[in-house]
C-alpha atoms as a PDB file:
ATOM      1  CA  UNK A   1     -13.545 -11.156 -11.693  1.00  0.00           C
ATOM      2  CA  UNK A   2     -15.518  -8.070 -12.577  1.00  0.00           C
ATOM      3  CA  UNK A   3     -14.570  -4.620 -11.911  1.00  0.00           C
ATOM      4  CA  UNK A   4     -16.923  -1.685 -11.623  1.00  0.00           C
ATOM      5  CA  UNK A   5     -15.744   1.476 -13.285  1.00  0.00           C
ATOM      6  CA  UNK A   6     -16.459   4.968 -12.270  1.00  0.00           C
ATOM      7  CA  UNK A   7     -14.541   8.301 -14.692  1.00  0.00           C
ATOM      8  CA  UNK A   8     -11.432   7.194 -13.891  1.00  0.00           C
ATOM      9  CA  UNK A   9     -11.637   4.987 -10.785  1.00  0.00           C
ATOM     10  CA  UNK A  10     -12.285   1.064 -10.943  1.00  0.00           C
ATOM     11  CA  UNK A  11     -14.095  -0.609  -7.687  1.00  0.00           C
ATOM     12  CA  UNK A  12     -14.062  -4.395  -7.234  1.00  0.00           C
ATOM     13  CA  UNK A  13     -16.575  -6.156  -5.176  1.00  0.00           C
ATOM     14  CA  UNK A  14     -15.383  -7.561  -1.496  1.00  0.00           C
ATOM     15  CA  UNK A  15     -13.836 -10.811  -1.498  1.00  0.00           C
ATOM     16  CA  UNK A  16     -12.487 -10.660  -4.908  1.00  0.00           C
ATOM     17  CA  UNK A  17      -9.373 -12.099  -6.060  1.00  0.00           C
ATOM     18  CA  UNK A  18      -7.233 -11.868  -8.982  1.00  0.00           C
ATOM     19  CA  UNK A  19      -5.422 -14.736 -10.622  1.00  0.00           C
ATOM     20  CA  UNK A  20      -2.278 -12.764 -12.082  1.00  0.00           C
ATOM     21  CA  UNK A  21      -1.187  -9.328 -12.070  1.00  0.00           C
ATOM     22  CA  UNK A  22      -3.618  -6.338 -12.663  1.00  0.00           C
ATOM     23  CA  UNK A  23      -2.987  -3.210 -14.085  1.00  0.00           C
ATOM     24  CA  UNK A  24      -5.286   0.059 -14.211  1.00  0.00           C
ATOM     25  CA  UNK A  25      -4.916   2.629 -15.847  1.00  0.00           C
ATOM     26  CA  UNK A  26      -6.657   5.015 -13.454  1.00  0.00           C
ATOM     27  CA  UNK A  27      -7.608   4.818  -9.860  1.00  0.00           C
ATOM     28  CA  UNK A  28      -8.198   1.504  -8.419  1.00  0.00           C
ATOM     29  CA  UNK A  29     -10.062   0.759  -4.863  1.00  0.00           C
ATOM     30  CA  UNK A  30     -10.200  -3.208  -3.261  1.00  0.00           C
ATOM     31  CA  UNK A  31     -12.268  -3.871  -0.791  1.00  0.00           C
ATOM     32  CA  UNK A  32     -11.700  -5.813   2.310  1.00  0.00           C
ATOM     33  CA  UNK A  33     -10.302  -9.064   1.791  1.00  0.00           C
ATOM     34  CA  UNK A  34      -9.603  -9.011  -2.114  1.00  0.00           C
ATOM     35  CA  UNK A  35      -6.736 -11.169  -3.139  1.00  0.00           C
ATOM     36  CA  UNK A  36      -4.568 -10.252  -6.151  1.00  0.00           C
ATOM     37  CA  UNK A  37      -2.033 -13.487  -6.879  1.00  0.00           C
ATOM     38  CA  UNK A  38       0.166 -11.240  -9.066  1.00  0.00           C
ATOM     39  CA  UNK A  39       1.694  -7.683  -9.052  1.00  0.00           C
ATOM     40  CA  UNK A  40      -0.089  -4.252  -9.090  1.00  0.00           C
ATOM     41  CA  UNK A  41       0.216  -1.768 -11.471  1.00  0.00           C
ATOM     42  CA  UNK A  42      -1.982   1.317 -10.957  1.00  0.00           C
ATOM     43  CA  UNK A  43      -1.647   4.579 -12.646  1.00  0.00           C
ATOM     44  CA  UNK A  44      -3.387   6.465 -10.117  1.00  0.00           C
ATOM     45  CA  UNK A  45      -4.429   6.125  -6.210  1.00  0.00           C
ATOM     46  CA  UNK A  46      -4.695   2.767  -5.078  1.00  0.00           C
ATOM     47  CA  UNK A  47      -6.725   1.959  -1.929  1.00  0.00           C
ATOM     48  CA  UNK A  48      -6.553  -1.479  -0.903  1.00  0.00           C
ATOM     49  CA  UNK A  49      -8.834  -2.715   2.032  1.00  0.00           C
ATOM     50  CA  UNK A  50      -8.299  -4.457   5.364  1.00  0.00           C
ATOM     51  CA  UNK A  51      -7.394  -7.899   5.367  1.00  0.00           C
ATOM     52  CA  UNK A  52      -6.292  -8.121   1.404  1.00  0.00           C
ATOM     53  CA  UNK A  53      -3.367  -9.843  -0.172  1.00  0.00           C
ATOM     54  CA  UNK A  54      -0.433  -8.989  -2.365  1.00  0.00           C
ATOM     55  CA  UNK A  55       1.230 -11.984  -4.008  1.00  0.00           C
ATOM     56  CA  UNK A  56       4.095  -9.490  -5.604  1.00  0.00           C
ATOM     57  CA  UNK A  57       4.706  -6.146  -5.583  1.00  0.00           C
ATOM     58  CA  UNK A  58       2.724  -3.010  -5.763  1.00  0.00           C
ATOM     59  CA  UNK A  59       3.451   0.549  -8.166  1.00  0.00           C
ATOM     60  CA  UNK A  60       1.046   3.650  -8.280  1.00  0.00           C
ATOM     61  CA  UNK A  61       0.562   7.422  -7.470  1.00  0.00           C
ATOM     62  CA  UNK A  62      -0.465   7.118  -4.233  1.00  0.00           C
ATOM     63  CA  UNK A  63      -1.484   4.390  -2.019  1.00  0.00           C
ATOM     64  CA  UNK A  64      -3.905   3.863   0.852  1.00  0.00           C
ATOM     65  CA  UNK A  65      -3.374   0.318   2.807  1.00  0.00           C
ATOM     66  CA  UNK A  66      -5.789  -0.713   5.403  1.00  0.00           C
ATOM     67  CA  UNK A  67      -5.538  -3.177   8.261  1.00  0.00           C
ATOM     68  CA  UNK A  68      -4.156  -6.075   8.319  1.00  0.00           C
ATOM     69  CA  UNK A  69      -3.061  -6.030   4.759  1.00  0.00           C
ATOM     70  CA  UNK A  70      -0.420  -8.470   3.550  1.00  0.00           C
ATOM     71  CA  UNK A  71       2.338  -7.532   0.587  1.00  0.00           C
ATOM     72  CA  UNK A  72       4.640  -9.834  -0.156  1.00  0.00           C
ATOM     73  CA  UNK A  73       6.455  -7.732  -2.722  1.00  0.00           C
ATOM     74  CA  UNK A  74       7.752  -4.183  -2.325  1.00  0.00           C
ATOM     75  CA  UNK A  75       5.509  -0.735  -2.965  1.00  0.00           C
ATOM     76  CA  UNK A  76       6.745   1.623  -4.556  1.00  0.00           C
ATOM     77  CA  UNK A  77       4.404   5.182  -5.199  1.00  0.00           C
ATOM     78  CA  UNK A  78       5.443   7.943  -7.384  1.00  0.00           C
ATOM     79  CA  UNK A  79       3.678  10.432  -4.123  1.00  0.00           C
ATOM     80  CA  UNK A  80       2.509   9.630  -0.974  1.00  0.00           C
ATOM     81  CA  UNK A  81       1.767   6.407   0.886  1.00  0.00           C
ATOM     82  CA  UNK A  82      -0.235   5.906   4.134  1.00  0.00           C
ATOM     83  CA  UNK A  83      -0.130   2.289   5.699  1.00  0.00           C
ATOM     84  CA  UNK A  84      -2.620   1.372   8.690  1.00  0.00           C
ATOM     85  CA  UNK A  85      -2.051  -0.726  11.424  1.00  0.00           C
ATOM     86  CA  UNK A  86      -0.919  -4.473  11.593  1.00  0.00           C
ATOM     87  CA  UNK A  87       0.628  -4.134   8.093  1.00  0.00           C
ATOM     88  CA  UNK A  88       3.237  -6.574   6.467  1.00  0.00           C
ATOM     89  CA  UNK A  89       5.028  -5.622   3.405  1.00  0.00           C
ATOM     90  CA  UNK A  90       8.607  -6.298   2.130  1.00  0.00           C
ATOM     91  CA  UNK A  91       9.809  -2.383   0.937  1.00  0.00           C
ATOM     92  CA  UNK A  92       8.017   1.009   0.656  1.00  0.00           C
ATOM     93  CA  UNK A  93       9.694   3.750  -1.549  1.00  0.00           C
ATOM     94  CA  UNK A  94       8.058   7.114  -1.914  1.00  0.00           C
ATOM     95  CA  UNK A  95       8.164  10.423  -3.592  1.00  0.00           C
ATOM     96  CA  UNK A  96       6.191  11.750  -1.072  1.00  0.00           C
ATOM     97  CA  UNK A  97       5.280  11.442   2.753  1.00  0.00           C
ATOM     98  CA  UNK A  98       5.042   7.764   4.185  1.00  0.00           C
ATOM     99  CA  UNK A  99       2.612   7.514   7.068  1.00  0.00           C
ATOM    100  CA  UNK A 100       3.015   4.312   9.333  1.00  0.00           C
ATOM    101  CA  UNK A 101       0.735   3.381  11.606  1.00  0.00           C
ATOM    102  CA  UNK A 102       1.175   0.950  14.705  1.00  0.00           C
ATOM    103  CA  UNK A 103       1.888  -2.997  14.527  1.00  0.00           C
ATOM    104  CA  UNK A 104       3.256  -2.076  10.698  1.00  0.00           C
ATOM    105  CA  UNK A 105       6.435  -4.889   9.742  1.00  0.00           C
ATOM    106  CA  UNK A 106       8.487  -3.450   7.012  1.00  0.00           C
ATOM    107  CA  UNK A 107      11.484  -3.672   5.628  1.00  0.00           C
ATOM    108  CA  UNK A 108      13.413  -0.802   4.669  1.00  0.00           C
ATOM    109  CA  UNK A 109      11.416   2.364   4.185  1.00  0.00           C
ATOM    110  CA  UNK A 110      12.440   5.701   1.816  1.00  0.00           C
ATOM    111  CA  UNK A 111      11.023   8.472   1.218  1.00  0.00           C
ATOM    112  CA  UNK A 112      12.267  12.072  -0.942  1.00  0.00           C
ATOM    113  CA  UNK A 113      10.055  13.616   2.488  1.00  0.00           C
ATOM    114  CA  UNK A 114       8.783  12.829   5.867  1.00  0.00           C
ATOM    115  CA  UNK A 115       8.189   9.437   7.459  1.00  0.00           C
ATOM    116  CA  UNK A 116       5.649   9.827  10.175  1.00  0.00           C
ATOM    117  CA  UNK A 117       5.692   6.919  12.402  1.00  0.00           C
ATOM    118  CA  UNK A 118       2.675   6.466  14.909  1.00  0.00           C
ATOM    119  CA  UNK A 119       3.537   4.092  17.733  1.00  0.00           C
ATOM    120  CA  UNK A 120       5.736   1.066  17.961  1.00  0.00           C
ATOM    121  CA  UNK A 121       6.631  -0.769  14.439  1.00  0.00           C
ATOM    122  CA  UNK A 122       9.023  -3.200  13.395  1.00  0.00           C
ATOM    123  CA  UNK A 123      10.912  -2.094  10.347  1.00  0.00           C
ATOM    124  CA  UNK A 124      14.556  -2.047   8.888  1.00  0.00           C
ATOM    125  CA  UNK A 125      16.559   0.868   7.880  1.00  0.00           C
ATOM    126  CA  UNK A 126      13.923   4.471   7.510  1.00  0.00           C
ATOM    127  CA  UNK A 127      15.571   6.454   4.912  1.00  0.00           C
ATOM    128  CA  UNK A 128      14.000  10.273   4.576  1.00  0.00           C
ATOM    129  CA  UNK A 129      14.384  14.194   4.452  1.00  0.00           C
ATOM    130  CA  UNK A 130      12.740  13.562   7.634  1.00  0.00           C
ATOM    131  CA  UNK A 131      11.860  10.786  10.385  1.00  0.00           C
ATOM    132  CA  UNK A 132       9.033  12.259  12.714  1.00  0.00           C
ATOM    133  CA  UNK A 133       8.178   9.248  15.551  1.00  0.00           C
ATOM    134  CA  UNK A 134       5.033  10.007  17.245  1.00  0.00           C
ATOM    135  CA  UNK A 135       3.167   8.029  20.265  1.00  0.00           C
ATOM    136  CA  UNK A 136       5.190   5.203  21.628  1.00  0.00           C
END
């Protein structure tokens, strides 16, 4: 598997996978439909593209997940976390905001601030300074 680096941030080509866990150092961005077998462990923003795959569980600063991304682990970010629509993933726990977009399954959800929730999600127990539910 080969990784691109640019400064700080590390950019895999689409349709990669990774057999075990990763870990960066800096900012790390996946393409659509990259596969990582293992756990994440990113020191910076992560932004992981549609359609990828999670075998474990995810840390990092922030975190961007696109559609139809599947975690089978928990993610945990030290700030904020946006998660777009048709999601799976076991946990999210957050410094910062949490934004969750429509046909996201979660777990339970916390955040130290606000949980924005945009239309109809299936999801355990939202724990946060603030729940805002917006759409239907």
């Amino acid at each position: 598997m080969k990784l691109y680096r640019h400064g700080d941030t590390c950019i895999a080509s689409k349709g990669s996978f990774f057999d075990g866990n990763v870990k960066i150092e800096g900012n790390l961005i996946l393409p659509a439909e990259t596969h990582v077998w293992g756990s994440l462990d990113v020191g910076g923003t992560l932004e992981l593209g549609p359609y990828s795959t999670v075998g474990g569980g995810i840390t990092c600063q922030n975190a961007v997940i696109g559609k139809g991304v599947k975690i089978k682990g928990s993610l945990h970010a030290l700030e904020h976390i946006t998660v777009c629509d048709e999601v799976r993933v076991r946990s999210l726990i957050a410094g910062g905001n949490i934004v969750l977009r429509p046909g996201v399954t979660v777990g339970e959800v916390k955040s130290d601030e606000t949980i924005f929730v945009y239309g109809k999600i299936k999801s355990g127990r939202l724990t946060g300074r603030n729940v805002k539910v917006l759409g239907n």
